[in-house]
Protein backbone atom coordinates (compact mmCIF):
# COMPACT_ATOMS: atom_id res chain seq x y z
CA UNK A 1 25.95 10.16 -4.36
CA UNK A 2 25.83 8.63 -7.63
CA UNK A 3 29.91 8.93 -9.25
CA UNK A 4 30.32 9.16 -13.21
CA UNK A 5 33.17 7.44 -13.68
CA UNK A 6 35.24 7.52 -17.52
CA UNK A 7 37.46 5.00 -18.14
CA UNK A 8 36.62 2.61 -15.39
CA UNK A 9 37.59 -0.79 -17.15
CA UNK A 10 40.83 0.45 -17.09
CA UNK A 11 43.80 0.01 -14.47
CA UNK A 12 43.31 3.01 -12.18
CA UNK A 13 39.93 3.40 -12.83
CA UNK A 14 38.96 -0.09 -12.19
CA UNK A 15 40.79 -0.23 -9.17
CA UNK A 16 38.80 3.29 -8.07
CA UNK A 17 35.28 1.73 -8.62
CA UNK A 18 36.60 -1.19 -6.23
CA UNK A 19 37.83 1.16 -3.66
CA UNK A 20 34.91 3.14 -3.54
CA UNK A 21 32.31 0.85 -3.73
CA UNK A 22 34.10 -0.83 -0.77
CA UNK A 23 34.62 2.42 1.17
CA UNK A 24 31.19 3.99 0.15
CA UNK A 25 28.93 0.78 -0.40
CA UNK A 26 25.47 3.56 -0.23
CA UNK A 27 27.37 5.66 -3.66
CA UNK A 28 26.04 4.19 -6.82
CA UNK A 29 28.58 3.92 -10.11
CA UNK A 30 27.81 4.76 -13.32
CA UNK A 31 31.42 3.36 -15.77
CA UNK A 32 31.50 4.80 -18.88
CA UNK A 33 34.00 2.99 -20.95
CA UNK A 34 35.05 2.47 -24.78
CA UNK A 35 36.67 -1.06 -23.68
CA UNK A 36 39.84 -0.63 -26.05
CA UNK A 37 43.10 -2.42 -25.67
CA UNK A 38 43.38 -0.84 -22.21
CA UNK A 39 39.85 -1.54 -21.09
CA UNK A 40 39.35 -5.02 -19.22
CA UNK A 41 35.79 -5.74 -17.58
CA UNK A 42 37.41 -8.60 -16.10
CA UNK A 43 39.27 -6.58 -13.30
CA UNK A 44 35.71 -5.62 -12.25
CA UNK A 45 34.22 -9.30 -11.93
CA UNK A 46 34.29 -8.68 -8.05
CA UNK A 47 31.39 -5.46 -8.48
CA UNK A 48 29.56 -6.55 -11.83
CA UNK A 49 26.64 -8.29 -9.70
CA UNK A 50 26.43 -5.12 -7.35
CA UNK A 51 23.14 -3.22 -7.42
CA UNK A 52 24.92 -0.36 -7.12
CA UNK A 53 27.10 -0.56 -10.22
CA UNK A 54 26.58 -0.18 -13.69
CA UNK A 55 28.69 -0.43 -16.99
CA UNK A 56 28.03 1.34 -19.77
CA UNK A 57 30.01 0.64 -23.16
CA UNK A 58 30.16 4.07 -24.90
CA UNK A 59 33.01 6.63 -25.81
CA UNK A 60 33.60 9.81 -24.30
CA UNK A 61 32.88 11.71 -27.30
CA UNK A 62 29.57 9.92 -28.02
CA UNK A 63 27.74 13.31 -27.08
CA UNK A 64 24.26 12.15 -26.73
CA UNK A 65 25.13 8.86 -24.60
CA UNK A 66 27.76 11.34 -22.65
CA UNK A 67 24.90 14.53 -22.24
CA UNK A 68 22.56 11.22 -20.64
CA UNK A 69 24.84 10.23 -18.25
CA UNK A 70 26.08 13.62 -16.95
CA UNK A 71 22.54 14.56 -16.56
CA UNK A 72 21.70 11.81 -13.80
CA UNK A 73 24.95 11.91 -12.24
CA UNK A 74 26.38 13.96 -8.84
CA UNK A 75 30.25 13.91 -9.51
CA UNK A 76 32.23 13.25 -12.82
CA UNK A 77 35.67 11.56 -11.90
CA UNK A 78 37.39 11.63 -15.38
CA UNK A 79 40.13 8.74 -15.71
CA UNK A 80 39.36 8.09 -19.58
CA UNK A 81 41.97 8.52 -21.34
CA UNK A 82 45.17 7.46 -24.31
CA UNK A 83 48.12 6.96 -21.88
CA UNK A 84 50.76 4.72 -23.39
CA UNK A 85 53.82 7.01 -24.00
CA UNK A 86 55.15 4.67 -26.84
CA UNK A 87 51.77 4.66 -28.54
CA UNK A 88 51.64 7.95 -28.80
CA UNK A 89 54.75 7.95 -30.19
CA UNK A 90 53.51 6.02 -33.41
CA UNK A 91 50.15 7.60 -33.60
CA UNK A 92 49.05 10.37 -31.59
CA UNK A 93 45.20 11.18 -33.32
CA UNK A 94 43.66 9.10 -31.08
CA UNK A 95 45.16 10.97 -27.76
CA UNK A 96 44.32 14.12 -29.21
CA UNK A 97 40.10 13.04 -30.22
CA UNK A 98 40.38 11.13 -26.77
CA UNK A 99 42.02 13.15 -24.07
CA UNK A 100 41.42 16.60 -25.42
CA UNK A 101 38.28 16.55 -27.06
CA UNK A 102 36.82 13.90 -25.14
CA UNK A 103 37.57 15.72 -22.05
CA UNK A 104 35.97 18.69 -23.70
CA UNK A 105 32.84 16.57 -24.60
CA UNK A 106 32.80 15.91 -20.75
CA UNK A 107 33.08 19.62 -19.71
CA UNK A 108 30.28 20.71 -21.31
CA UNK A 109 27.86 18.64 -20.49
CA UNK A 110 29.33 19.04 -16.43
CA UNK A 111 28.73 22.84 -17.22
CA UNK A 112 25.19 22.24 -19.04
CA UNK A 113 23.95 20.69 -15.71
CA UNK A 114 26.42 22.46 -13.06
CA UNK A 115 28.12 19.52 -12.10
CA UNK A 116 31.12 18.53 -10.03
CA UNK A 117 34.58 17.65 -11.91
CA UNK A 118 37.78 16.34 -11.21
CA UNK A 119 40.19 15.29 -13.75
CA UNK A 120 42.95 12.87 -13.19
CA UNK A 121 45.82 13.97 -14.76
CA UNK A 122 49.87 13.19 -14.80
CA UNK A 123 53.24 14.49 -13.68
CA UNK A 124 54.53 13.79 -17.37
CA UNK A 125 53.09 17.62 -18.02
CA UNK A 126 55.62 19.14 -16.34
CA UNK A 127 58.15 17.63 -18.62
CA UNK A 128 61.49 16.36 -16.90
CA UNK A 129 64.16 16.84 -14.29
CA UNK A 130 67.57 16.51 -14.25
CA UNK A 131 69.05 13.37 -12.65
CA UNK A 132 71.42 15.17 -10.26
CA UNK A 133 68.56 17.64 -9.36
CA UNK A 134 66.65 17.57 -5.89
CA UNK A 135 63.93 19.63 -7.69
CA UNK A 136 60.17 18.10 -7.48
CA UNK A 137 57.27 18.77 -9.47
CA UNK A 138 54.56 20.63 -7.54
CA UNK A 139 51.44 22.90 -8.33
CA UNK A 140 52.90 25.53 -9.33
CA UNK A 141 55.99 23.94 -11.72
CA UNK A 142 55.32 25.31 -15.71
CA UNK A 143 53.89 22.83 -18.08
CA UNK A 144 56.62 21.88 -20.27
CA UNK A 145 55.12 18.40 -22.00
CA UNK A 146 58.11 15.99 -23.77
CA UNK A 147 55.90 12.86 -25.52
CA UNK A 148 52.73 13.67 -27.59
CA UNK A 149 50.92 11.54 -24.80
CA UNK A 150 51.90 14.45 -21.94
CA UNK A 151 51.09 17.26 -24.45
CA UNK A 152 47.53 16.07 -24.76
CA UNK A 153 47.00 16.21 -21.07
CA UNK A 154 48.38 19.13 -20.40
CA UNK A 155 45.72 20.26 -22.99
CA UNK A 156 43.05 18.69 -21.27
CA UNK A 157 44.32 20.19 -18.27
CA UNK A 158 44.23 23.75 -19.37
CA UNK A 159 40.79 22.96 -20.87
CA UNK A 160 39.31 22.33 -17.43
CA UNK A 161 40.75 25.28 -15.72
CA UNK A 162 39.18 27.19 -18.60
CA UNK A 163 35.81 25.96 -17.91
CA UNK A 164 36.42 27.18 -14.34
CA UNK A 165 37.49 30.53 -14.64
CA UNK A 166 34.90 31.17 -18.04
CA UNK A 167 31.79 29.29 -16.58
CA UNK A 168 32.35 28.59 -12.67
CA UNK A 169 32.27 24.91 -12.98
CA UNK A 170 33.70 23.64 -9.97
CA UNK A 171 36.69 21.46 -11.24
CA UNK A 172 39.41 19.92 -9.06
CA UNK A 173 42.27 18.29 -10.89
CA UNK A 174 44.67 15.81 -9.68
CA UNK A 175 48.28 15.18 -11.24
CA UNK A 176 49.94 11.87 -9.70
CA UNK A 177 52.75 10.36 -10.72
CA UNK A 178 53.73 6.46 -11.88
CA UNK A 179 50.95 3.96 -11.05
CA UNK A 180 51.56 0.52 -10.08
CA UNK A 181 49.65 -2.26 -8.71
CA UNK A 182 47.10 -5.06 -9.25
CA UNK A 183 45.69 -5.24 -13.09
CA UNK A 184 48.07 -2.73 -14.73
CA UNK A 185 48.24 -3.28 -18.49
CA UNK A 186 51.14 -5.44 -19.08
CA UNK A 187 52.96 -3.17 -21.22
CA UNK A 188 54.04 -1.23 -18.16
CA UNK A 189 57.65 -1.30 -16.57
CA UNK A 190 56.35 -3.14 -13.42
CA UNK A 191 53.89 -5.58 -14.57
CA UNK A 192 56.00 -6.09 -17.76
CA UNK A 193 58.92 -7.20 -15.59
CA UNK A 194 57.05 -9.18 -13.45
CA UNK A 195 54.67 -11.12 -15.88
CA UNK A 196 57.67 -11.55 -18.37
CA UNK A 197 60.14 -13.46 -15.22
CA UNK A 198 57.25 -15.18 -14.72
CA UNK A 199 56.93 -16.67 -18.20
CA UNK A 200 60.59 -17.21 -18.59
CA UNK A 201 61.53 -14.03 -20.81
CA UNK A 202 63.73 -11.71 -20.51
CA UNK A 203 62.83 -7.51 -19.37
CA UNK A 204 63.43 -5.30 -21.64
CA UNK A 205 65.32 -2.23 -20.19
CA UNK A 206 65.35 1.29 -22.17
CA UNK A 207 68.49 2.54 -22.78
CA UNK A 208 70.51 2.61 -19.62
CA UNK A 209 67.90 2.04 -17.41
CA UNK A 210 69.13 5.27 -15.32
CA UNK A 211 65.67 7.01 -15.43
CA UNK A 212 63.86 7.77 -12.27
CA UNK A 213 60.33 7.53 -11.26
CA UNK A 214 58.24 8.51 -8.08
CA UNK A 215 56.49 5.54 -7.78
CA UNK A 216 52.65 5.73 -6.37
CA UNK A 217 50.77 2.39 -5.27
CA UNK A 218 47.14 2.67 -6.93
CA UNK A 219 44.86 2.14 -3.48
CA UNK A 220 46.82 5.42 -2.12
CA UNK A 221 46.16 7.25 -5.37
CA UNK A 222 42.10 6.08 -4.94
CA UNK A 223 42.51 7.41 -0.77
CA UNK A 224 43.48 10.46 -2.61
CA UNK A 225 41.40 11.34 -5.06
CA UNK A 226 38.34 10.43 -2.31
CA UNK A 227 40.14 13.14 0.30
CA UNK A 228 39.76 15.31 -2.61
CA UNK A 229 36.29 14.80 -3.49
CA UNK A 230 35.74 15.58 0.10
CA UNK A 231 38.16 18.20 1.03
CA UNK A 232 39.18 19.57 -1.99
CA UNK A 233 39.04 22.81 -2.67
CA UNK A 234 37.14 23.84 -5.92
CA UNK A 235 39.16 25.00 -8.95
CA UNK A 236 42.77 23.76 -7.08
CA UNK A 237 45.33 21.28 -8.64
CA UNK A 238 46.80 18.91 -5.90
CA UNK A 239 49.42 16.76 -7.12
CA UNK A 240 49.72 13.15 -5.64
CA UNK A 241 52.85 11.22 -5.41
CA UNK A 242 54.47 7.90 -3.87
CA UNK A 243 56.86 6.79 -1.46
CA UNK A 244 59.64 5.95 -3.27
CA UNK A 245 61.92 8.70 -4.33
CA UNK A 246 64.53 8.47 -6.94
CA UNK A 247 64.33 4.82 -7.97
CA UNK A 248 65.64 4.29 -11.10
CA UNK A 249 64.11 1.63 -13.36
CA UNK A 250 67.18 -0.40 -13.90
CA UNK A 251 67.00 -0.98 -9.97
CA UNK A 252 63.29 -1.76 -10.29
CA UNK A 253 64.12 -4.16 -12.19
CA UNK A 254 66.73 -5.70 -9.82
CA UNK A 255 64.05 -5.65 -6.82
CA UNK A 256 61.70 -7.54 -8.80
CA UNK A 257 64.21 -10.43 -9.45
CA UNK A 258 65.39 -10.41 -6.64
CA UNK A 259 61.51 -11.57 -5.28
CA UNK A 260 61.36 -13.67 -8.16
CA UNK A 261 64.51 -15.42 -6.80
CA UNK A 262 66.18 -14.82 -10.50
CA UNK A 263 69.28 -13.87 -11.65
CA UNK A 264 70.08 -10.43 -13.47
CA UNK A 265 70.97 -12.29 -16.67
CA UNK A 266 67.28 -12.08 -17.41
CA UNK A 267 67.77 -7.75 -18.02
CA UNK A 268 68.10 -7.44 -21.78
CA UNK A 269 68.78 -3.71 -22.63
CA UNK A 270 67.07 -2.06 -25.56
CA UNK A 271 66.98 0.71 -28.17
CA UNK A 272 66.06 3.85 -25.75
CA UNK A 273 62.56 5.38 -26.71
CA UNK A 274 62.59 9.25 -28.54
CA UNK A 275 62.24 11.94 -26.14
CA UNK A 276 62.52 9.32 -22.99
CA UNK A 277 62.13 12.13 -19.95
CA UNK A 278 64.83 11.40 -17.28
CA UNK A 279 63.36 11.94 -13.90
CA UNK A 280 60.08 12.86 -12.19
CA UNK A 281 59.81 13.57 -8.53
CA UNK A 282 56.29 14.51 -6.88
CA UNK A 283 56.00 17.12 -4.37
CA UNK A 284 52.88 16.34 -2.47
CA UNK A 285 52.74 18.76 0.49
CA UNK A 286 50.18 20.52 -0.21
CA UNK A 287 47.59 17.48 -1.02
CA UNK A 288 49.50 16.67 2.96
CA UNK A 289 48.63 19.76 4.28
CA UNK A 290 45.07 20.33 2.80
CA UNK A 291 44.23 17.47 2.46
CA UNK A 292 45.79 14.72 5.45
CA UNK A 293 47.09 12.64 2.15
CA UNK A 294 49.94 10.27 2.64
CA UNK A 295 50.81 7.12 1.19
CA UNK A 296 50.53 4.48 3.74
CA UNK A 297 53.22 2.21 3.13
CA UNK A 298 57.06 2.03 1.80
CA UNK A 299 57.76 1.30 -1.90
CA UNK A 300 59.40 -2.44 -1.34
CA UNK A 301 56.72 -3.14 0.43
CA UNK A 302 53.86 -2.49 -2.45
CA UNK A 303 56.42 -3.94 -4.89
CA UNK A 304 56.26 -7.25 -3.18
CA UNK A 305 52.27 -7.31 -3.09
CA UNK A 306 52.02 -6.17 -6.45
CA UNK A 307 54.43 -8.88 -7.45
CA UNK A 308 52.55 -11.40 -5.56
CA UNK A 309 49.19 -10.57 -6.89
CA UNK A 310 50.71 -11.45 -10.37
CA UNK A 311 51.76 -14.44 -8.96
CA UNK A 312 48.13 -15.26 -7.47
CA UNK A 313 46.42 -14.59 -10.95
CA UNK A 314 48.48 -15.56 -14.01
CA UNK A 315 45.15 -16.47 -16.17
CA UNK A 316 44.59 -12.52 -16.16
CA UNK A 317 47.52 -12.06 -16.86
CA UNK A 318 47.87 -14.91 -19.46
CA UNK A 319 44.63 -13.45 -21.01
CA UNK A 320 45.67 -9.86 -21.21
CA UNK A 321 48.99 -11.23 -23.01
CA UNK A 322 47.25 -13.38 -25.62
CA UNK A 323 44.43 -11.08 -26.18
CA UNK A 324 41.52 -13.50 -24.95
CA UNK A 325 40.62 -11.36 -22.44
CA UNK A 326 38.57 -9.31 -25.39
CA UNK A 327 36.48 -12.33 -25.56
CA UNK A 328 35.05 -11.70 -22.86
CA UNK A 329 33.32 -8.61 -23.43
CA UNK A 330 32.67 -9.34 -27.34
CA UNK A 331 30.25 -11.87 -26.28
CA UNK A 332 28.05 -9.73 -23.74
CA UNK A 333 28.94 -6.20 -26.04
CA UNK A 334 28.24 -6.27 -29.90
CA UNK A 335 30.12 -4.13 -31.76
């Protein structure tokens, strides 16, 4: 097969385009990405030599480049997207033109030459749940979108089950919850934490820290989206969560000094952010049932490889941090 993927410089999508060119070394890779802040070619130094791979520095709503590339491909696996909830905050315009028109871009050029879909989406459209709640998201929960960042996927959401029930184009979406792991953009909770202990600053903590997340390891999230390219039913929703149920961040925090060998002197609380949601849980039974999806290992456990890898490669890190790391591509990509 030959995989479109959007957005593959960045942290989950880079990490996908590993995992499946490991997994399915015969698939070829077509990455379409617009390299902003978020967009790193250097987590994909390890596949820029393969024969099999190719990058392609465009934007999603280039129509002509995106109409090219949707021609010659099998599958579209959409990752492309604005997802930094504070950004969004300050300026939403560019998640709207990205993640709802972009995404729209993408649809019809998949329905112009009948191909296969599946959008990666987020638990955030669901909106919240209450602390003291043993409520989980699942398929079926209403969209109820909090941050300007959520709202625009949920549009993009009900865009591609449009273009399934008006034009048959077989869609699958997937809606996972928090992401962690190797190369996340260090303006995350986890890598934030991590890369600021390691520099000798303080972690910032929103408001009392109390807010819960269902943590999902990124290599499980790639095993499940490939179980639903396979098995997937066409025009279902599956959503995809983690092992670890209702850690808060404040305690996060906590396990990742306590790794670090550091005291909890280093937690500086902050100004909480506007519309912070307070919990999100992930049911993921039915991706379990349908599908044979389960993440593989315990949260502490991925917390302590994630926190080594950081260790292991501080000049990424470094890079990301100081902004060098857009050197790199500058000099192969003129703008």
């Amino acid at each position: 097969m030959k995989l479109l993927v959007t957005g593959g410089a960045g942290f989950i999508g880079s990490n996908f385009i590993q995992y499946w060119l490991k997994t399915h070394p015969q698939d070829e890779i077509v990455n379409l990405d617009k390299l902003t802040y978020a967009g790193n070619l250097q987590n994909l130094k390890a596949v820029e030599a393969n024969p099999n791979y190719k990058f392609v520095l465009s934007d999603i709503c280039n129509i002509d480049i995106v109409s090219t590339l949707v021609k010659d491909c099998d599958i579209i696996v959409h990752f492309a997207a604005e997802s930094h909830v504070d950004r969004s905050i300050i300026d939403c315009g560019e998640f709207v033109k990205t993640n709802v028109l972009g995404t729209q871009i993408l649809l019809a050029a998949a329905k112009d030459y009948d191909k296969r879909f599946h959008h990666i989406s987020t638990d955030e459209v669901f909106g919240a749940l209450a602390l003291d709640s043993k409520e989980k998201f699942n398929e079926n929960t209403p969209y109820n979108p909090h941050s300007p960042y959520s709202a625009s996927k949920a549009g993009s959401d009900h865009l591609v089950r449009a273009y399934f029930d008006t034009h048959q184009l077989p869609i699958t979406i997937s809606n996972c919850s928090n992401n962690f792991g190797p190369y996340q953009f260090p303006e995350k909770l986890i890598p934030l934490a991590i890369t600021n202990l390691l520099a000798g600053k303080k972690v910032p903590v929103y408001g009392d820290g109390l807010y819960v997340r269902d943590w999902l390891f990124v290599t499980d999230h790639c095993k499940a989206i490939d179980l639903i390219l396979e098995k997937g039913q066409i025009g279902q929703t599956y959503c995809i969560g983690g092992m670890s149920q209702d850690i808060n961040n404040l305690e996060i925090v906590k396990k990742i000094l306590k790794i670090l060998g550091q005291d909890e002197k280093m937690i500086e609380f902050v100004k909480d952010r506007p519309g912070h949601d307070r919990r999100y849980a992930v049911d993921y039974s039915k991706a379990q049932k349908e599908l044979g999806y389960k993440p593989e290992h315990d949260f502490d456990q991925y917390l302590k490889q994630t926190v080594e890898w950081y260790q292991q490669n501080q000049d990424w890190w470094q890079k990301v941090k100081s902004g060098e790391y857009k050197e790199y591509y500058q000099k192969q990509y003129a703008r």
